[in-house]
N, C-alpha and C. Protein backbone atom coordinates (compact mmCIF):
# COMPACT_ATOMS: atom_id res chain seq x y z
N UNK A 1 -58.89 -6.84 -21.26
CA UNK A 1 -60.20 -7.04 -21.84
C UNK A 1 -60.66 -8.49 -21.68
N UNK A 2 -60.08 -9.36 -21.93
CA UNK A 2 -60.08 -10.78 -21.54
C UNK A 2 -60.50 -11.29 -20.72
N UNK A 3 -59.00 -10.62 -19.45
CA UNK A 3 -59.48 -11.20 -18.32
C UNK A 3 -60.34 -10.97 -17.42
N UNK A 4 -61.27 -9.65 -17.90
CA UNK A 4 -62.27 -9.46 -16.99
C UNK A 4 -63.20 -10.63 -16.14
N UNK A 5 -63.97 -10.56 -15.56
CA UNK A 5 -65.04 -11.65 -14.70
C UNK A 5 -66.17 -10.88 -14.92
N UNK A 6 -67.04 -11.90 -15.73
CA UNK A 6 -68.55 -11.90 -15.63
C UNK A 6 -69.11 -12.33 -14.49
N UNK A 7 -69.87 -12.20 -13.69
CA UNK A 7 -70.51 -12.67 -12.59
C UNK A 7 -71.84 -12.82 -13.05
N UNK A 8 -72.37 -14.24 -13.28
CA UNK A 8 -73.34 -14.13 -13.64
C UNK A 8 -74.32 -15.29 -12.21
N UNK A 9 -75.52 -13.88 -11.78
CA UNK A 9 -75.88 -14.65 -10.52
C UNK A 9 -77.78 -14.93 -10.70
N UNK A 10 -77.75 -15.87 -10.31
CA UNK A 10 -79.11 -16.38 -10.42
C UNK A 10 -80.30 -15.86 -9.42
N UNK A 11 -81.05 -15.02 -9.68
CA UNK A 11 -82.02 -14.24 -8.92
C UNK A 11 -82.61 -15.13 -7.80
N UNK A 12 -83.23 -15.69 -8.68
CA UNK A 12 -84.13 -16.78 -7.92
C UNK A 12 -83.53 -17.60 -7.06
N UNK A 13 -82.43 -18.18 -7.07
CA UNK A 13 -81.77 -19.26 -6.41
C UNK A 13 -81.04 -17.98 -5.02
N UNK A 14 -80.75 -17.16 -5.68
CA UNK A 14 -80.21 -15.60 -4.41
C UNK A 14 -81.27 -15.54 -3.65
N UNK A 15 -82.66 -15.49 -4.01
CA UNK A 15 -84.21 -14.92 -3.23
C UNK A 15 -84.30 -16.17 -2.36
N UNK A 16 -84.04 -17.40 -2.87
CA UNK A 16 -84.42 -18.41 -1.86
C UNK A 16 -84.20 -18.84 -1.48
N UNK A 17 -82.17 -18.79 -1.15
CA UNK A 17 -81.34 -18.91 -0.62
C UNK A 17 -81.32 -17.47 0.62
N UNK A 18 -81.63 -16.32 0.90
CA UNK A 18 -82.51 -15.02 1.83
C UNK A 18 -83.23 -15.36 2.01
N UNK A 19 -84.03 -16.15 2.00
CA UNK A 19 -85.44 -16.38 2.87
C UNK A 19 -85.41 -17.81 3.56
N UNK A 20 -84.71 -18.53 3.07
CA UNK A 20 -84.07 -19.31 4.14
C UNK A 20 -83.19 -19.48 4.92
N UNK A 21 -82.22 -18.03 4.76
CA UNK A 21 -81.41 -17.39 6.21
C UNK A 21 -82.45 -17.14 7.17
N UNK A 22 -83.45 -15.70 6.30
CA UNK A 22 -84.16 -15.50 7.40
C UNK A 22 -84.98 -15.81 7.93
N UNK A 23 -85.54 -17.06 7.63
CA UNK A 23 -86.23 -18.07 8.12
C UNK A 23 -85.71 -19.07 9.34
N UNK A 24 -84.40 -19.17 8.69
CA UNK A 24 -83.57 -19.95 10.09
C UNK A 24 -83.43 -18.87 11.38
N UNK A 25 -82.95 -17.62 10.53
CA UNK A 25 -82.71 -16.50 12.09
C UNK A 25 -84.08 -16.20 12.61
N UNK A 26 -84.96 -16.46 12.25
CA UNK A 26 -86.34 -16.23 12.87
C UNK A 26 -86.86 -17.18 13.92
N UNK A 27 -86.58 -18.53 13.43
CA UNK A 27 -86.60 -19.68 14.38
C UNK A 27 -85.40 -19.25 15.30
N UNK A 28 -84.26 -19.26 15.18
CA UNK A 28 -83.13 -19.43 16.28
C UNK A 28 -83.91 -18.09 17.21
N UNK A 29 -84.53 -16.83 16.27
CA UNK A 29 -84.29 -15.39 17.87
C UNK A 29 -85.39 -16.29 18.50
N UNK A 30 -86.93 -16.87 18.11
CA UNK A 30 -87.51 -17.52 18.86
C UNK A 30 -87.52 -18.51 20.45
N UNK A 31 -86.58 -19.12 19.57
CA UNK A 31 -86.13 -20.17 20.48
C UNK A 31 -85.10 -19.88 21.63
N UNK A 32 -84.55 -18.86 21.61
CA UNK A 32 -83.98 -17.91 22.26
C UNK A 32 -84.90 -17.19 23.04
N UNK A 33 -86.07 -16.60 22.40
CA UNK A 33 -86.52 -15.96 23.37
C UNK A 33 -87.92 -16.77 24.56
N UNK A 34 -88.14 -17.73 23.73
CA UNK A 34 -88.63 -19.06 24.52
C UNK A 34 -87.97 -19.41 25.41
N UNK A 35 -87.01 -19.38 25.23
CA UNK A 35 -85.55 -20.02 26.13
C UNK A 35 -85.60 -18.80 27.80
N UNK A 36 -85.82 -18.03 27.11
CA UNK A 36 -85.30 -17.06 28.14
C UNK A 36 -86.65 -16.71 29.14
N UNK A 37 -87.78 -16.76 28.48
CA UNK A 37 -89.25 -16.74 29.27
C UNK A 37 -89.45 -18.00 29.89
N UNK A 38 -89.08 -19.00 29.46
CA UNK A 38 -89.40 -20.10 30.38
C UNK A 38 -88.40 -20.95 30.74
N UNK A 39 -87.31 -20.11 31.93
CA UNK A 39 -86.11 -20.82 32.51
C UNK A 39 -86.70 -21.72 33.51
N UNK A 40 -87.53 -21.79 33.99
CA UNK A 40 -87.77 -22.20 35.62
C UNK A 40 -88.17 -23.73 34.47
N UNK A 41 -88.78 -23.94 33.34
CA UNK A 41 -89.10 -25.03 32.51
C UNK A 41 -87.93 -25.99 32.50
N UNK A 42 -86.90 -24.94 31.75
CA UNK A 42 -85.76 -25.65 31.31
C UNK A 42 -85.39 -26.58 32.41
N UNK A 43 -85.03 -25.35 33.32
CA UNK A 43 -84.34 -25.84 34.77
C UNK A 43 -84.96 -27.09 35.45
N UNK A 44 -86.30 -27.04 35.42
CA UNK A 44 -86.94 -28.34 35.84
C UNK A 44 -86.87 -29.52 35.11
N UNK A 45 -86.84 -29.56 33.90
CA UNK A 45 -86.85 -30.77 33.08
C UNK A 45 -85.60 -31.12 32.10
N UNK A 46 -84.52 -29.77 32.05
CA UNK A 46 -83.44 -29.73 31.44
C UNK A 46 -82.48 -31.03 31.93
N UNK A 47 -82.05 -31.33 32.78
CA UNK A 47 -81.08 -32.79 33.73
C UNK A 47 -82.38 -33.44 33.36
N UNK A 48 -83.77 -34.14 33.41
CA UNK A 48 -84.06 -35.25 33.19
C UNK A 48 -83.70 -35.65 31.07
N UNK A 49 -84.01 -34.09 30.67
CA UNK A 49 -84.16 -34.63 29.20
C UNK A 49 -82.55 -34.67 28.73
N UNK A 50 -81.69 -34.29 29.56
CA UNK A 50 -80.50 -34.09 29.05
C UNK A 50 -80.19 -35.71 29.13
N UNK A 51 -80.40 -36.40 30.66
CA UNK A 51 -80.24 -37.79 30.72
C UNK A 51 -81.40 -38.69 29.45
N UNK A 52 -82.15 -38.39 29.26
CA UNK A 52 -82.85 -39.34 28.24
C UNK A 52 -82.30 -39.75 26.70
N UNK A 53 -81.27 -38.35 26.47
CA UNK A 53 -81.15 -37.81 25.22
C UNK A 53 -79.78 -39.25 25.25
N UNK A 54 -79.09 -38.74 26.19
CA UNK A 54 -77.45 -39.09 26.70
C UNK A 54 -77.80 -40.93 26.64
N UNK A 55 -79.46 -41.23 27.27
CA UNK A 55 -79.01 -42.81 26.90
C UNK A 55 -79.71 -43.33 25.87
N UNK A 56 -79.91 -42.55 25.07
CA UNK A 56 -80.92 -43.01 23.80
C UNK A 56 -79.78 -43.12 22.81
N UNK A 57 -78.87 -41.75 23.12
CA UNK A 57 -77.22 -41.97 22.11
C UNK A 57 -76.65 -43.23 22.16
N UNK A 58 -76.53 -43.49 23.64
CA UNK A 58 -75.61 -44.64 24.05
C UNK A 58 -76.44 -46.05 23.09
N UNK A 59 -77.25 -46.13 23.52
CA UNK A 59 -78.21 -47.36 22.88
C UNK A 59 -78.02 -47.21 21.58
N UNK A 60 -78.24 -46.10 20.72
CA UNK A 60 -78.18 -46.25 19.03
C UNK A 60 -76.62 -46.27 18.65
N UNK A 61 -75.83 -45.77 19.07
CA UNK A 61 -74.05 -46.28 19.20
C UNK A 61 -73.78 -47.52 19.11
N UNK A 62 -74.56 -48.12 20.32
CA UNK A 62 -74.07 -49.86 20.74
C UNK A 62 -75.23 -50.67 19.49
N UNK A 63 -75.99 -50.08 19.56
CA UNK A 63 -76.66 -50.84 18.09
C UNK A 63 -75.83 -51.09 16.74
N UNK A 64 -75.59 -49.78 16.52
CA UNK A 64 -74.64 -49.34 15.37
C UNK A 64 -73.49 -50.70 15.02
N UNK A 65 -72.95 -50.08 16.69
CA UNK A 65 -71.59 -51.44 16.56
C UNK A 65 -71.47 -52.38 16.45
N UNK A 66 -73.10 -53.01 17.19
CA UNK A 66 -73.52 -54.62 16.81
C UNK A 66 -73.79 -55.21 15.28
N UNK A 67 -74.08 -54.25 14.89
CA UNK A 67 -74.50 -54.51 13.06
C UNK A 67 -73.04 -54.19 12.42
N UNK A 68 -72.73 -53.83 13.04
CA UNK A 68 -71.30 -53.66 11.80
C UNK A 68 -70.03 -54.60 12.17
N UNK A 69 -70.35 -54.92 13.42
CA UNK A 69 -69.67 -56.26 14.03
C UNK A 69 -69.97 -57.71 13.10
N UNK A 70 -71.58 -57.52 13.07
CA UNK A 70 -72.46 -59.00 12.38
C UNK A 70 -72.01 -58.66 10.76
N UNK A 71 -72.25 -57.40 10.46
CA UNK A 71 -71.61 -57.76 8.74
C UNK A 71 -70.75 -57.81 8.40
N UNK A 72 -69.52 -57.38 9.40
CA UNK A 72 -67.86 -58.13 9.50
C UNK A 72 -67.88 -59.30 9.38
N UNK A 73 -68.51 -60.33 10.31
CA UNK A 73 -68.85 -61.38 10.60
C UNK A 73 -69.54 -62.21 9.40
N UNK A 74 -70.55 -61.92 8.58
CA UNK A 74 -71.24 -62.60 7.84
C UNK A 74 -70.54 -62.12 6.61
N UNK A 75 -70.25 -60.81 6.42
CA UNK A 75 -69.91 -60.53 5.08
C UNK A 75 -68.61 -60.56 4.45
N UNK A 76 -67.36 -60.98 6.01
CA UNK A 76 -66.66 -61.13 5.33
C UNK A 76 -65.98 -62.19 5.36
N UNK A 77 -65.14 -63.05 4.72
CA UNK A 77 -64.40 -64.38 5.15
C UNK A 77 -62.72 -63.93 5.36
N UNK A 78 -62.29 -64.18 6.96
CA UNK A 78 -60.90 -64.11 6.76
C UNK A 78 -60.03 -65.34 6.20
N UNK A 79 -58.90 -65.18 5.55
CA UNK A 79 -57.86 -66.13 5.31
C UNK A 79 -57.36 -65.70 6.41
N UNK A 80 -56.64 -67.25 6.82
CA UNK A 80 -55.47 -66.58 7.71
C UNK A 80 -54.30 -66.66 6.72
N UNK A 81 -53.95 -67.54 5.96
CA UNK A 81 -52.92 -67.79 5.82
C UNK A 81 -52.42 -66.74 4.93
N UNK A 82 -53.26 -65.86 3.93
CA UNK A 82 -53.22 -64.60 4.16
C UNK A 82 -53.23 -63.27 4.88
N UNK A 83 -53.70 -63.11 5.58
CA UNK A 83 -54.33 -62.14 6.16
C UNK A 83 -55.31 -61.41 5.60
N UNK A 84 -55.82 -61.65 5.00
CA UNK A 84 -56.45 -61.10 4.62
C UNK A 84 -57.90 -61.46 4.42
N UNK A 85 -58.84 -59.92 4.08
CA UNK A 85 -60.27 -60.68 4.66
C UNK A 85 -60.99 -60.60 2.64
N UNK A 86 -61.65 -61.55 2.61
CA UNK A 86 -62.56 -61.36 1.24
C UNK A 86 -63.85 -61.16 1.71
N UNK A 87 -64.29 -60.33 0.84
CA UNK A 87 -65.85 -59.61 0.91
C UNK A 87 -66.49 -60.77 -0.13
N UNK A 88 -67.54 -61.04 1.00
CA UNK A 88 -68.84 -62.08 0.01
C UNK A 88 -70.07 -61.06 -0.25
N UNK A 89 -70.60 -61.70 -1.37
CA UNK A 89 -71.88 -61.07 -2.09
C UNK A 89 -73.24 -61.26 -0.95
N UNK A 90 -72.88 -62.50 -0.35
CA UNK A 90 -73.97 -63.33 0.45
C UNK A 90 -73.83 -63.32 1.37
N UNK A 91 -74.22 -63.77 2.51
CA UNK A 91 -73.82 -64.93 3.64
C UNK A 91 -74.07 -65.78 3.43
N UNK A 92 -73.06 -66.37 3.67
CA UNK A 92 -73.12 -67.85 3.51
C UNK A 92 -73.21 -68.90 4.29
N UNK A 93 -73.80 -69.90 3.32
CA UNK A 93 -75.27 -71.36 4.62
C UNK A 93 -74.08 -72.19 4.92
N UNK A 94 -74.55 -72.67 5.99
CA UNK A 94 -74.17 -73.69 6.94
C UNK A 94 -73.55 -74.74 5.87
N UNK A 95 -73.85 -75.14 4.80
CA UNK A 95 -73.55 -76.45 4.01
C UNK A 95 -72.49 -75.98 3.31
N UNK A 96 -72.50 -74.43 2.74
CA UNK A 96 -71.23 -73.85 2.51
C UNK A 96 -70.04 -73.55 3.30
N UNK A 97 -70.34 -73.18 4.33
CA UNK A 97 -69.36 -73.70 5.40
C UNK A 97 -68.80 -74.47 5.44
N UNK A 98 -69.27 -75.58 5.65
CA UNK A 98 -68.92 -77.26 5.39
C UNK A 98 -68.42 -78.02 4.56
N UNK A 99 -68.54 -77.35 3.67
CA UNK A 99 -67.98 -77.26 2.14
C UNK A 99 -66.32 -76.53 1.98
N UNK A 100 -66.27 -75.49 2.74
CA UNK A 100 -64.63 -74.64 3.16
C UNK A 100 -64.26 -75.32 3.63
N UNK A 101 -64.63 -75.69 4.76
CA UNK A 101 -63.89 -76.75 5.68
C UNK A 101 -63.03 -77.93 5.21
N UNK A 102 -64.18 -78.61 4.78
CA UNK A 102 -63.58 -80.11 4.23
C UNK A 102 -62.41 -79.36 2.80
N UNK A 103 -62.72 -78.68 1.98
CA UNK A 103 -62.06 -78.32 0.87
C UNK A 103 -60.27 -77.50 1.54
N UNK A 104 -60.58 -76.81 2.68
CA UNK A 104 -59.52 -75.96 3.16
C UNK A 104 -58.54 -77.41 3.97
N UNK A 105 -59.06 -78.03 4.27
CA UNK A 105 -58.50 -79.26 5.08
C UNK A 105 -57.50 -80.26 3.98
N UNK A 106 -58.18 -80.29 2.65
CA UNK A 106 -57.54 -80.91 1.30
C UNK A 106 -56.62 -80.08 0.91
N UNK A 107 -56.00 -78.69 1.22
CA UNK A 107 -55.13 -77.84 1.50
C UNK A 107 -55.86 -77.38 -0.14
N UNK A 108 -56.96 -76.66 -0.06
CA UNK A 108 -57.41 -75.69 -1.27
C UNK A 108 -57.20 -74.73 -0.96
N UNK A 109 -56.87 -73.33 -1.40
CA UNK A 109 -56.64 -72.09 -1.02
C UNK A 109 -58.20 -71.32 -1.02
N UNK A 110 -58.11 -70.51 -0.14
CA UNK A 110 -59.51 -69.78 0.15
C UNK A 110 -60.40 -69.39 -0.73
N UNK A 111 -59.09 -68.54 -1.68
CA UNK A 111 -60.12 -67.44 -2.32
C UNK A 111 -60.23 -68.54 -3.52
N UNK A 112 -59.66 -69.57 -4.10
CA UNK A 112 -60.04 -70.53 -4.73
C UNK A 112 -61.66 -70.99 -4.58
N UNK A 113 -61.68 -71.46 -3.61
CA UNK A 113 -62.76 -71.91 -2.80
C UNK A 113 -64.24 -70.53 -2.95
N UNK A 114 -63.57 -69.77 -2.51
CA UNK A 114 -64.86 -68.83 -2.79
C UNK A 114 -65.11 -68.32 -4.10
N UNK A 115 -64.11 -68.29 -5.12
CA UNK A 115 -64.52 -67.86 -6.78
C UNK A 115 -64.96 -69.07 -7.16
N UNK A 116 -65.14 -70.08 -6.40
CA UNK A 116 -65.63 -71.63 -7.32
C UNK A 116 -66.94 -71.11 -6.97
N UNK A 117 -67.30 -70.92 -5.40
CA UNK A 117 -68.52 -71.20 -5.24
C UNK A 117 -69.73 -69.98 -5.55
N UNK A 118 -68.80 -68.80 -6.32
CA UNK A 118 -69.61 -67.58 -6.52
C UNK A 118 -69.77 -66.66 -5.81
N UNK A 119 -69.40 -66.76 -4.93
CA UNK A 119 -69.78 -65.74 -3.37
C UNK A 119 -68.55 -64.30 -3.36
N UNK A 120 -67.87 -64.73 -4.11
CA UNK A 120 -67.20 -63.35 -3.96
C UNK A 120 -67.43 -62.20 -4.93
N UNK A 121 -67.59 -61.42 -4.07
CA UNK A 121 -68.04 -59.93 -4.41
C UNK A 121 -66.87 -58.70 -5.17
């Protein structure tokens, strides 16, 4: 008696969750049957758009990698003498730089250096 299961299912969310199956299978038989009336289309312009598609990927990839290269770069500071990298809040200016330098040279430790100056995240 207990362990029975209630199933309790929501009409509405069922109705409009079916009509956006068959809304998708309506588009896909379409496009299918578009597909199939106008091969000589495909065939003609299919290899140029396939190449357009193929270097528009390549380009937003190598973008991708350049920005995540630069916020490696800006966002994070390696120690070496750790290994390890600390995440800044900022990037940080040229005078702060200059500021590690001379301070890392007085043999200050890194992450010293960056909880003084606020920047760590």
């Amino acid at each position: 008696m207990f362990n029975e299961k209630i199933e309790i299912v929501d009409f509405k969310k069922e109705a409009k969750r079916r009509e956006r199956k068959e809304k998708f299978e309506r588009k896909v038989n379409d496009a299918k049957n578009w597909a199939y009336n106008n091969k000589e289309l495909i065939m003609f312009f299919g290899p140029t758009l396939i190449g357009v598609i193929t270097a528009s990927v390549k380009a937003v990839n190598k973008h991708v990698k350049l920005n995540k290269e630069k916020n490696l770069k800006d966002l994070y500071c390696y120690d070496r003498s750790l290994g390890h990298y600390w995440q800044l809040r900022r990037e940080l200016t040229n005078s702060e730089w200059v500021e590690i330098d001379k301070r890392k040279n007085n043999g200050e430790r890194l992450a010293d250096i960056l909880d003084e100056l606020k920047v760590l995240k």
